[in-house]
N, C-alpha and C. Protein backbone atom coordinates (compact mmCIF):
# COMPACT_ATOMS: atom_id res chain seq x y z
N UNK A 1 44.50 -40.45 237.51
CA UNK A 1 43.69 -41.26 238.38
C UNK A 1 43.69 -42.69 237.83
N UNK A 2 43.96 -43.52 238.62
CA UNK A 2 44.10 -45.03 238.45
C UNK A 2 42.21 -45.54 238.11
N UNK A 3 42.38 -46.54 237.19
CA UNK A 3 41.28 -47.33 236.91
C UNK A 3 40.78 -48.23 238.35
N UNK A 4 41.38 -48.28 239.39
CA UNK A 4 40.77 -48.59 240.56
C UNK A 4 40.02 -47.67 240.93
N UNK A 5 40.81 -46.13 241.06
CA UNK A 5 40.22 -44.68 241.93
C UNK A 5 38.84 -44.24 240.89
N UNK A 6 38.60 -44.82 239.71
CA UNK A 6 37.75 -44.84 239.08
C UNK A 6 36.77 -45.54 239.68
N UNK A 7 36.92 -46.30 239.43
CA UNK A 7 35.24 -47.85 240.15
C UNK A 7 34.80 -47.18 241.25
N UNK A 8 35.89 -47.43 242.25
CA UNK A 8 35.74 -46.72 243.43
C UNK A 8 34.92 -45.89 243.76
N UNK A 9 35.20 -44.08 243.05
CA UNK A 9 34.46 -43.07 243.26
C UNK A 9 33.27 -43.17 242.67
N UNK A 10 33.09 -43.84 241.12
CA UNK A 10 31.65 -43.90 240.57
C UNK A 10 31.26 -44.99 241.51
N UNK A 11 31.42 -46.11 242.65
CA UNK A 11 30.71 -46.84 243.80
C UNK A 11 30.60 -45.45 244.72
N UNK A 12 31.06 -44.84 244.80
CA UNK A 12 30.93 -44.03 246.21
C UNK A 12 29.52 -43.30 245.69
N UNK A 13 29.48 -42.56 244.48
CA UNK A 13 28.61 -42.05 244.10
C UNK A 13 27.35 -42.26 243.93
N UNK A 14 27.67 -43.28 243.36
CA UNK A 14 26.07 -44.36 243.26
C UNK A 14 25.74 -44.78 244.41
N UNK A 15 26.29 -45.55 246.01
CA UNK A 15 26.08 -45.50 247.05
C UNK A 15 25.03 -44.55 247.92
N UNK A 16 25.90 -43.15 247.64
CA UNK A 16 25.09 -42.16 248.34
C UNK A 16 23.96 -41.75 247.41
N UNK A 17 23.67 -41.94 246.61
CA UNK A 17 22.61 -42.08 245.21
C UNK A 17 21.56 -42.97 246.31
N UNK A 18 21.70 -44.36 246.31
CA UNK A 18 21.11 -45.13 246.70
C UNK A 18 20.67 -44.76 248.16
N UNK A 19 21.65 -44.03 249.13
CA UNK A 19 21.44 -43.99 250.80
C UNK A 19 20.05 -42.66 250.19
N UNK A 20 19.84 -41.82 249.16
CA UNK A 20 19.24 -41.08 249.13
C UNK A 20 17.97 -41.14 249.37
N UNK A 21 18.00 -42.08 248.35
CA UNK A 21 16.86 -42.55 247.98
C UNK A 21 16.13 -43.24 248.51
N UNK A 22 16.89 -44.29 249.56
CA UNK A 22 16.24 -45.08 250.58
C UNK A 22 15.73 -44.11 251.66
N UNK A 23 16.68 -43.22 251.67
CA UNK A 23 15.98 -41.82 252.73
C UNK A 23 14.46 -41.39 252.30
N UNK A 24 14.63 -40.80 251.42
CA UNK A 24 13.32 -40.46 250.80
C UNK A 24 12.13 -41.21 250.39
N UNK A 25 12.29 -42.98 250.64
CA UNK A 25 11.23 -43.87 250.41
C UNK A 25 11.66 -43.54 248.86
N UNK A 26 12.38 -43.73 247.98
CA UNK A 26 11.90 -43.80 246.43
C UNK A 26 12.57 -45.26 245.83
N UNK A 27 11.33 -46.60 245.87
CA UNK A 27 11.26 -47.49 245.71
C UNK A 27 10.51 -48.14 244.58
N UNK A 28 11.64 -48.85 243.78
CA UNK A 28 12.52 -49.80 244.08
C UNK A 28 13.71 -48.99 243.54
N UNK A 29 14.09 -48.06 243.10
CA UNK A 29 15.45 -47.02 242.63
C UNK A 29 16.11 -47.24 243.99
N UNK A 30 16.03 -46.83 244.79
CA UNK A 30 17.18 -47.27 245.77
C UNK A 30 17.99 -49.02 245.70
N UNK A 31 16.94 -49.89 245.56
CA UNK A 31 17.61 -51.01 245.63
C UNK A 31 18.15 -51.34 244.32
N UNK A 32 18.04 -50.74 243.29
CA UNK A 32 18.79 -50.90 241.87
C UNK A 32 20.28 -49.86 242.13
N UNK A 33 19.96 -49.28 242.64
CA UNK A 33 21.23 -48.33 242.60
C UNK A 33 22.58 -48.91 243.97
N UNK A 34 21.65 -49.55 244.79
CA UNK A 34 22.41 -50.22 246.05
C UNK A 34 23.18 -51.32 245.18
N UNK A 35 22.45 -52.00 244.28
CA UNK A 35 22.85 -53.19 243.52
C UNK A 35 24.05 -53.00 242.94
N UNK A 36 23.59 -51.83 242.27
CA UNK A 36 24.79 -51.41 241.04
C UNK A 36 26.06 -51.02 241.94
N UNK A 37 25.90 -50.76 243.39
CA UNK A 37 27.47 -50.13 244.16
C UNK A 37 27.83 -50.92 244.86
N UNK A 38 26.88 -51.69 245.00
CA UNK A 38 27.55 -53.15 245.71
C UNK A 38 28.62 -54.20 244.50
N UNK A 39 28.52 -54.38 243.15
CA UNK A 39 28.48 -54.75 242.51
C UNK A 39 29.87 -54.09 241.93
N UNK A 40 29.88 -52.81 241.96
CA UNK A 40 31.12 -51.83 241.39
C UNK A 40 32.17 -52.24 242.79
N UNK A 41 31.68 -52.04 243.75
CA UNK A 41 32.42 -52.17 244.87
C UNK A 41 32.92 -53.23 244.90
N UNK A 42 32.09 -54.92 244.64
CA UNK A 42 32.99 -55.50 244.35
C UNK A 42 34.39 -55.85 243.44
N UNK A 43 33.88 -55.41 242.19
CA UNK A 43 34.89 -54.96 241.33
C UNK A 43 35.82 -54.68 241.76
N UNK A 44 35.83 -53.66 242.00
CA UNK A 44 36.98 -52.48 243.00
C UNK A 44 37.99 -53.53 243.63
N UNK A 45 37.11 -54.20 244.76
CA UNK A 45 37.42 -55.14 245.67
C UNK A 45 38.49 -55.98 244.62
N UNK A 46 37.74 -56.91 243.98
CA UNK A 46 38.77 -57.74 242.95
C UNK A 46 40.04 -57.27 242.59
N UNK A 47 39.82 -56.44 242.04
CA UNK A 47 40.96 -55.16 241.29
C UNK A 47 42.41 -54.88 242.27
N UNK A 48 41.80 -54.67 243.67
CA UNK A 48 42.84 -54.53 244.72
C UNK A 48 42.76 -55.61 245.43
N UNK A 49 42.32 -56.63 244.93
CA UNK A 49 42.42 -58.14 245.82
C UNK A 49 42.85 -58.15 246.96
N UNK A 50 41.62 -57.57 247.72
CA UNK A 50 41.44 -57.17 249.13
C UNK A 50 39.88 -58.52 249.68
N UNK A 51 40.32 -58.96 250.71
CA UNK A 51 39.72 -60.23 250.87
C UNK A 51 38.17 -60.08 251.60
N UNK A 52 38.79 -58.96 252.37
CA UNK A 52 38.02 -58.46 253.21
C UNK A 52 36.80 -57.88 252.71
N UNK A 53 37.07 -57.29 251.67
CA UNK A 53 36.11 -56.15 251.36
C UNK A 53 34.74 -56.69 250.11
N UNK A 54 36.08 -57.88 249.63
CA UNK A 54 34.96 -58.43 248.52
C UNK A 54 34.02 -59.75 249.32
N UNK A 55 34.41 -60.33 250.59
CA UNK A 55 33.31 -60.17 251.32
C UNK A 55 32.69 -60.04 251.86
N UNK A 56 32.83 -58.68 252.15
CA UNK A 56 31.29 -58.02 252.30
C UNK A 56 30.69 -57.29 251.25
N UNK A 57 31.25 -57.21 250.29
CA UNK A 57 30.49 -56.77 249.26
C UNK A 57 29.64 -57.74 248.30
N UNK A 58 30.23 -58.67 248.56
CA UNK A 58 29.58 -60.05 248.26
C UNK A 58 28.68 -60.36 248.75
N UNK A 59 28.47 -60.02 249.97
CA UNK A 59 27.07 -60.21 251.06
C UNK A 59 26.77 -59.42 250.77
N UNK A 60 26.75 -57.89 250.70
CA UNK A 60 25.80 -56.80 250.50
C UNK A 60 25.61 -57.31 248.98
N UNK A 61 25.84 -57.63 247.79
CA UNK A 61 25.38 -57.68 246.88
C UNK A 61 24.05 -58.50 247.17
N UNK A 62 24.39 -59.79 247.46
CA UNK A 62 23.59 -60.88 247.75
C UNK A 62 22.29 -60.46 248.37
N UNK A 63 22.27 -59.46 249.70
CA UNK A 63 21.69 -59.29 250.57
C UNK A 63 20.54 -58.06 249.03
N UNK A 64 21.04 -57.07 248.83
CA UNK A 64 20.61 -56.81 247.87
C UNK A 64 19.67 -56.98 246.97
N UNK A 65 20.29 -58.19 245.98
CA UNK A 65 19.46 -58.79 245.03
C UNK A 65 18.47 -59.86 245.69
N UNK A 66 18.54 -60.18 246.84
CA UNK A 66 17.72 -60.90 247.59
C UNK A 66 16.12 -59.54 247.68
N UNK A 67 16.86 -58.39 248.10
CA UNK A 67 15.85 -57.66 247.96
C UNK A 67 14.71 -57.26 246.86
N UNK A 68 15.57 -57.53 245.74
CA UNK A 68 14.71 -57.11 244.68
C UNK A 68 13.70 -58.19 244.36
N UNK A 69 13.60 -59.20 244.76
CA UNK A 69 12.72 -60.33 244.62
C UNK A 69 11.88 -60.51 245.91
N UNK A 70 12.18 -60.08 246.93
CA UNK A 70 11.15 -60.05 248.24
C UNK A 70 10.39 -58.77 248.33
N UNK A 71 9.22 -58.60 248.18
CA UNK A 71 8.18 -57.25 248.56
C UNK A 71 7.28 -57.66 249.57
């Protein structure tokens, strides 16, 4: 398994980590864990210098950490 298919699946993981948790109301753990896969995802993104993807992962990061400072 390639060090891309790595980032990748630990983003996929932590993602649905985060969709969980936002399901269940368990706050602020959802938006730390959204952070952290937005964040891997960009990575990822870099890694396969894909233009597309790093931004929107760039906005979802943003959009994100915007969250953790607004209650």
């Amino acid at each position: 398994m390639t060090r891309e298919n790595i980032v990748k699946w630990i983003a996929v993981v932590i993602c649905i980590g985060g969709a969980l948790a936002t399901s269940f109301r368990f706050d602020p753990i959802n938006i730390y864990l959204l952070n952290i896969s937005a964040f891997l995802f960009l990575v990822w993104a870099v890694m396969i210098r894909d233009k597309g993807m790093i931004t929107v992962n760039f906005g979802l990061l943003v959009c994100y950490v915007i969250g953790l400072f607004v209650k």
